[in-house]
Protein backbone atom coordinates (compact mmCIF):
# COMPACT_ATOMS: atom_id res chain seq x y z
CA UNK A 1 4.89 -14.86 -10.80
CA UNK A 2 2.84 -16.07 -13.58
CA UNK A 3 4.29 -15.88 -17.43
CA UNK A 4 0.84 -15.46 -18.75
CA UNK A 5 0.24 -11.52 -19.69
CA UNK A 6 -2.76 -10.48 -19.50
CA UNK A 7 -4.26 -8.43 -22.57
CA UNK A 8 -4.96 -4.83 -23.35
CA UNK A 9 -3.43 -3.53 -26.46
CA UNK A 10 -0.28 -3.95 -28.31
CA UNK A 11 1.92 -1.64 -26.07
CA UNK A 12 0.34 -2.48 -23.07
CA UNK A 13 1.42 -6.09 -23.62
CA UNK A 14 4.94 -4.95 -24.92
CA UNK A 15 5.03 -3.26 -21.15
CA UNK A 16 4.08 -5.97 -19.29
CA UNK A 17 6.81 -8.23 -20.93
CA UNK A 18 9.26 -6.01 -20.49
CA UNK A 19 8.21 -5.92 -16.79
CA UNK A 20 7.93 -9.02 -16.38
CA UNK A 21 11.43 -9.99 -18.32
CA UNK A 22 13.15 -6.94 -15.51
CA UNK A 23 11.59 -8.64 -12.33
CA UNK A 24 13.29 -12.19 -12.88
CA UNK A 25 16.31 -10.95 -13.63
CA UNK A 26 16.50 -8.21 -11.26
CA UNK A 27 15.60 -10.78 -8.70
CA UNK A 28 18.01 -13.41 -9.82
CA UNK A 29 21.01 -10.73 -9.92
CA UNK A 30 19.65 -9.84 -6.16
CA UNK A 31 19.30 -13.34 -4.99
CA UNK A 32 22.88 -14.26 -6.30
CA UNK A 33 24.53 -11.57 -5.04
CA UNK A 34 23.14 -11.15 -1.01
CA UNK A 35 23.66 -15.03 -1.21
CA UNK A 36 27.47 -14.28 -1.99
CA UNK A 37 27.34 -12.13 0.36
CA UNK A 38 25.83 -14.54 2.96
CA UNK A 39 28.43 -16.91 2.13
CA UNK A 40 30.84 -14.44 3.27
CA UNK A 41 29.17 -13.38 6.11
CA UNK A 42 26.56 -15.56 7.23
CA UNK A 43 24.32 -12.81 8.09
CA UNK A 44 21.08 -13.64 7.50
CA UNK A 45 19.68 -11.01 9.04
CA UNK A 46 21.39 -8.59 6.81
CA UNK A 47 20.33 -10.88 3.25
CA UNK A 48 16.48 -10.25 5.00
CA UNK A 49 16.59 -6.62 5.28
CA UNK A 50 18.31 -6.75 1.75
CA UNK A 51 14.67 -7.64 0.55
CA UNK A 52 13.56 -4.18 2.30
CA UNK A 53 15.88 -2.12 1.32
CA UNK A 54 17.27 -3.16 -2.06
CA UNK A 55 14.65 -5.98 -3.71
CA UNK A 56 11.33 -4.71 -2.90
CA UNK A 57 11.90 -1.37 -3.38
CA UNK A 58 13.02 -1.45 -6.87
CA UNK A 59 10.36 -3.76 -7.64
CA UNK A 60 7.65 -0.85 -6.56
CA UNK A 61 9.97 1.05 -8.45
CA UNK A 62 9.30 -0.39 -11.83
CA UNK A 63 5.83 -1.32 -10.99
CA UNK A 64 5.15 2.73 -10.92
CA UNK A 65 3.79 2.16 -7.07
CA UNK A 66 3.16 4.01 -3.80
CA UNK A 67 3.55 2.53 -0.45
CA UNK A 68 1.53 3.54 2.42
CA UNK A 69 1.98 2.61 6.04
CA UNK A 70 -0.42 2.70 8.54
CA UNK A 71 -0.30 1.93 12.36
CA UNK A 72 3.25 0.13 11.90
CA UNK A 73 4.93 3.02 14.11
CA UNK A 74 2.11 2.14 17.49
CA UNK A 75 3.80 -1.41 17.20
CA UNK A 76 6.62 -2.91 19.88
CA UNK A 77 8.66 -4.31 17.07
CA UNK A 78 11.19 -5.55 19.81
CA UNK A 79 9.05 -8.52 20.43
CA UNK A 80 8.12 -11.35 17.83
CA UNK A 81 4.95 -11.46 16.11
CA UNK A 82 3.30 -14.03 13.73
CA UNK A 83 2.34 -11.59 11.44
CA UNK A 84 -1.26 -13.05 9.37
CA UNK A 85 -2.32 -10.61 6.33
CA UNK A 86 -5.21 -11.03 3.74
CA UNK A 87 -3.83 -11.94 0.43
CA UNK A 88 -4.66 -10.70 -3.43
CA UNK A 89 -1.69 -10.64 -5.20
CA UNK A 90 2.04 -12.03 -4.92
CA UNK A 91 3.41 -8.76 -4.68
CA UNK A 92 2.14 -9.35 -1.16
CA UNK A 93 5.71 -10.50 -0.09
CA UNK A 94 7.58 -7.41 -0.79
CA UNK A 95 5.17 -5.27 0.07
CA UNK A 96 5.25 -6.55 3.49
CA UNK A 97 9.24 -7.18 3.44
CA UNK A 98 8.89 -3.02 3.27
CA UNK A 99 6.41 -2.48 5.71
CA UNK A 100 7.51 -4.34 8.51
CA UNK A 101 11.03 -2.44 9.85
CA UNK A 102 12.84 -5.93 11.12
CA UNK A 103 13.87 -9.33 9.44
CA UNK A 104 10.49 -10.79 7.96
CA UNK A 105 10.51 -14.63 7.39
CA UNK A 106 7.54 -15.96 5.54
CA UNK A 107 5.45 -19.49 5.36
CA UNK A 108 5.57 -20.15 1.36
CA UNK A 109 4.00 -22.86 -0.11
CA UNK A 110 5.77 -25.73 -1.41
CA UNK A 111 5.80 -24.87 -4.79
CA UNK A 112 8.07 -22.05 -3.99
CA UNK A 113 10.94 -24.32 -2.86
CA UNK A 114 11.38 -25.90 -5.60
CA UNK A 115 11.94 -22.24 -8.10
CA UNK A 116 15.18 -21.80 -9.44
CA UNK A 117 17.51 -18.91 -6.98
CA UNK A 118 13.78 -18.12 -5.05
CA UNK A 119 14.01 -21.36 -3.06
CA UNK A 120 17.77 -21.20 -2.17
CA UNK A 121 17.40 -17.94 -0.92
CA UNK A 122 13.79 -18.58 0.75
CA UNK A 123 15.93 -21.79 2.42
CA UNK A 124 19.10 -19.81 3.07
CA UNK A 125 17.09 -17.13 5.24
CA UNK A 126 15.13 -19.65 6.93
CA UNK A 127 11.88 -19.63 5.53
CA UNK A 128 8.91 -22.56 6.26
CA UNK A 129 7.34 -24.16 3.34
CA UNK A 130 3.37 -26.10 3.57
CA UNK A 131 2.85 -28.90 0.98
CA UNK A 132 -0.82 -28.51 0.92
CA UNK A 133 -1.48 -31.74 -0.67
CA UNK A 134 0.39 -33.51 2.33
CA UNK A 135 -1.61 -33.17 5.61
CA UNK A 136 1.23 -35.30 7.45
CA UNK A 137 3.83 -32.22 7.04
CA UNK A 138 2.13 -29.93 8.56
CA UNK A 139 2.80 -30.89 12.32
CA UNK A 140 6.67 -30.77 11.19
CA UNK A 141 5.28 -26.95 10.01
CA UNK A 142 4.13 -25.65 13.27
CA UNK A 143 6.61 -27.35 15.00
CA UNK A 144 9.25 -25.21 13.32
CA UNK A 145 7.07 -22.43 13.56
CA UNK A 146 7.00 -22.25 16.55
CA UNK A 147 10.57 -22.50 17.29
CA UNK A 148 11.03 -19.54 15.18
CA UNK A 149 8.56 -17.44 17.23
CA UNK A 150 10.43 -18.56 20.53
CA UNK A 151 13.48 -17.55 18.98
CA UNK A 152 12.31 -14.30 18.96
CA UNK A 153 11.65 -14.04 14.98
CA UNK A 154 8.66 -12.47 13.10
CA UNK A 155 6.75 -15.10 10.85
CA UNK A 156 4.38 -13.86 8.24
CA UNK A 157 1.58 -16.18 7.08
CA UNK A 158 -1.25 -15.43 4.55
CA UNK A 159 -3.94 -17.72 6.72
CA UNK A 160 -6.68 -18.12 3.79
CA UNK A 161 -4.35 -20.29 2.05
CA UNK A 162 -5.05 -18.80 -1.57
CA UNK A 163 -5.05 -15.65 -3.04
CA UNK A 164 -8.59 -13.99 -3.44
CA UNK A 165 -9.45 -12.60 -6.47
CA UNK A 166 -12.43 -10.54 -5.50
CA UNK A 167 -10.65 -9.13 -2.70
CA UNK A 168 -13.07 -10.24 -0.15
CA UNK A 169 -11.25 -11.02 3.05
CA UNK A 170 -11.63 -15.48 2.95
CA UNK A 171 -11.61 -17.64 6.16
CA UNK A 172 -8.35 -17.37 8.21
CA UNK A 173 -7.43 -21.10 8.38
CA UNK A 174 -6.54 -21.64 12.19
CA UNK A 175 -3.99 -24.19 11.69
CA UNK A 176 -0.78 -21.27 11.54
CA UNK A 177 -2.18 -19.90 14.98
CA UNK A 178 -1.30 -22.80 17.10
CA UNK A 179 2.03 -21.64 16.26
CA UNK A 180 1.65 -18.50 17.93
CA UNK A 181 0.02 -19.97 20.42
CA UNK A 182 2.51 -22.84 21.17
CA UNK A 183 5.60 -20.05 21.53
CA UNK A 184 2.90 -17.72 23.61
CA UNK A 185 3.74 -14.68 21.30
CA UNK A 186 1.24 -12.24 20.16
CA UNK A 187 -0.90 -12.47 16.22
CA UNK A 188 -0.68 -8.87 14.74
CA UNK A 189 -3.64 -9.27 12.04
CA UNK A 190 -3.04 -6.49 8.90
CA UNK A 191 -4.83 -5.54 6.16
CA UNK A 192 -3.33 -4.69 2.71
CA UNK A 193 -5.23 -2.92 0.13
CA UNK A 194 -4.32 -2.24 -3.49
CA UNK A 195 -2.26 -5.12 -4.09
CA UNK A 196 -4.37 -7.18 -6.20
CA UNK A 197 -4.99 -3.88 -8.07
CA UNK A 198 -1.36 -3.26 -9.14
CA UNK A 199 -0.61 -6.52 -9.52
CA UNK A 200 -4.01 -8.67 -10.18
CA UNK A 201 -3.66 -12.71 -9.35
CA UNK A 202 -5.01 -13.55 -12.90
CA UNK A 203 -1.61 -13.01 -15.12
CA UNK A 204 1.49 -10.65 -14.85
CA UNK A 205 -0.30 -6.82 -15.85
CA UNK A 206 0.86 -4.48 -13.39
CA UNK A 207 -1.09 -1.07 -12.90
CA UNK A 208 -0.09 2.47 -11.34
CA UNK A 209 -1.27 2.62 -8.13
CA UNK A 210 -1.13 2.95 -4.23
CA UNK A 211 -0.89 -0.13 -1.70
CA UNK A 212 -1.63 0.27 1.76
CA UNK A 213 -0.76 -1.22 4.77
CA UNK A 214 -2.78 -1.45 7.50
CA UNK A 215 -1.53 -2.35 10.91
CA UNK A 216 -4.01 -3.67 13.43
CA UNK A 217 -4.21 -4.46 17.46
CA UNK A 218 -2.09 -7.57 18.48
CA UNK A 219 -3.78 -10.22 19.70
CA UNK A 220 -2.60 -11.94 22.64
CA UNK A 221 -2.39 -16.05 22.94
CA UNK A 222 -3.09 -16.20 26.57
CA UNK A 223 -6.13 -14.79 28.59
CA UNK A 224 -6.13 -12.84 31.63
CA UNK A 225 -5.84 -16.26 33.61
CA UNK A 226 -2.76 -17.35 31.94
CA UNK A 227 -4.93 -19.75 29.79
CA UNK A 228 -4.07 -20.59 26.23
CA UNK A 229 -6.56 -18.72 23.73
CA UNK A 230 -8.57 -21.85 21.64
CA UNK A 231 -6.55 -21.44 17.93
CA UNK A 232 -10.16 -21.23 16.47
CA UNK A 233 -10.98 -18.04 18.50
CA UNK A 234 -7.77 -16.65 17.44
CA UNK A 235 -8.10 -17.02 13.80
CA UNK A 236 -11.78 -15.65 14.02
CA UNK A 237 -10.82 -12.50 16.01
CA UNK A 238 -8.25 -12.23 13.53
CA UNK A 239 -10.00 -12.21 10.82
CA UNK A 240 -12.82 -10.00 11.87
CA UNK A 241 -10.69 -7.40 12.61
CA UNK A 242 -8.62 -7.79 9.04
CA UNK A 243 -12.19 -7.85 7.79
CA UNK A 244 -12.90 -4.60 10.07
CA UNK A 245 -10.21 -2.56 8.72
CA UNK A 246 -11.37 -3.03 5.18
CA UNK A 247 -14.66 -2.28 5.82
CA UNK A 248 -13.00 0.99 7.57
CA UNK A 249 -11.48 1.69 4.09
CA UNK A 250 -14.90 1.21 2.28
CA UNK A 251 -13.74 -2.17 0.86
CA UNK A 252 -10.55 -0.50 -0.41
């Protein structure tokens, strides 16, 4: 998360320090101690859920915010999905940590792998990173990907490769789908709302409010022949119905 606070008043800014000050240390002391933990255990699965049940929550917590779940209780959560969202704010990651109800693993970027606790833990729990300024990693990427979607693990991507800032829904890349594809698992496309509210992308000023999360219709990888779906097809349907389900919500 960005140091920068945004403005808007003397005790507004005084807040948002504060706020800002609690989330890395809260999420250091978490990060140390489900990786002691670990070390003891070596459950990963367990140091996951921790982010659900312990880190995330605490986080909406201070950040004075509502979660709402939509459509998540419709979904066969016995089978692996990769999971592709539309992304505003980087308070994306726990909200979806909550939202889905198994162990979450998440394509960061690079950047992220190299923060101090954050990148031992993403590493620890078997997260994938993307150098986007290296083209040449990314077969290694969906490689791996893949492998963790035949393993039977959910993978959550954020496929328009940036955060937006208007909160129009941007072009799903289609790169992250030949994952899916490759381990012949289904895409389950959902739509968050009201993250970029409480927490905007420009600066670290976190607002009261309500984030929703919007489940939508898997889509599957193969056609009624047995085919394989074309990864550009994918990411389009995927998109359009992300892009749907806000327009549903009135651009909410």
């Amino acid at each position: 998360m960005s140091a920068t606070l945004t403005s808007g008043g003397l005790p507004k800014r005084i807040w948002n320090t504060a706020q800002f000050a609690f989330t890395l240390l809260f999420t250091f002391v978490s990060i140390a101690s489900v990786l002691a933990y670990h070390a003891v255990t070596r459950n990963t699965d367990a140091i996951l859920r921790a982010a659900s049940f312990w880190w995330s929550k605490v986080l909406f917590i201070g950040a004075r915010a509502t979660l709402v779940v939509e459509g998540a209780d419709v979904i066969d959560w016995s089978t692996p999905y990769l999971i592709v969202c539309n992304h505003a704010s980087v308070i994306d990651i726990p909200t979806m940590f909550q939202a889905v109800p198994v162990p979450l693993r998440f394509l960061l970027k690079e950047e992220m792998n190299r923060m101090p606790m954050v990148g031992l833990y993403a590493r620890r729990t078997g997260m994938l990173f993307i150098d986007r300024d290296n083209p040449r990693a990314a077969p290694k990427m969906l490689r791996d990907a893949a492998t963790m979607l035949s393993e039977g693990k959910c993978l959550c991507v954020f496929p328009e490769g940036t955060r937006s800032r208007s909160g129009d829904i941007g072009e799903f890349k289609s790169g992250p789908f030949e994952a899916a594809i490759k381990a012949g698992v289904q895409v389950l496309p959902v739509y968050l709302s009201g993250t970029g509210h409480v927490l905007p992308s420009d600066g670290f000023a976190v607002n009261r409010g309500t984030i929703r999360v919007h489940f939508g219709t898997p889509l599957a990888t193969r056609n009624a022949e047995g085919g394989k779906v074309d990864r550009n097809t994918l990411a389009q349907a995927a998109q359009q119905q992300v892009t749907a389900m806000r327009s549903q919500r009135g651009g909410q």
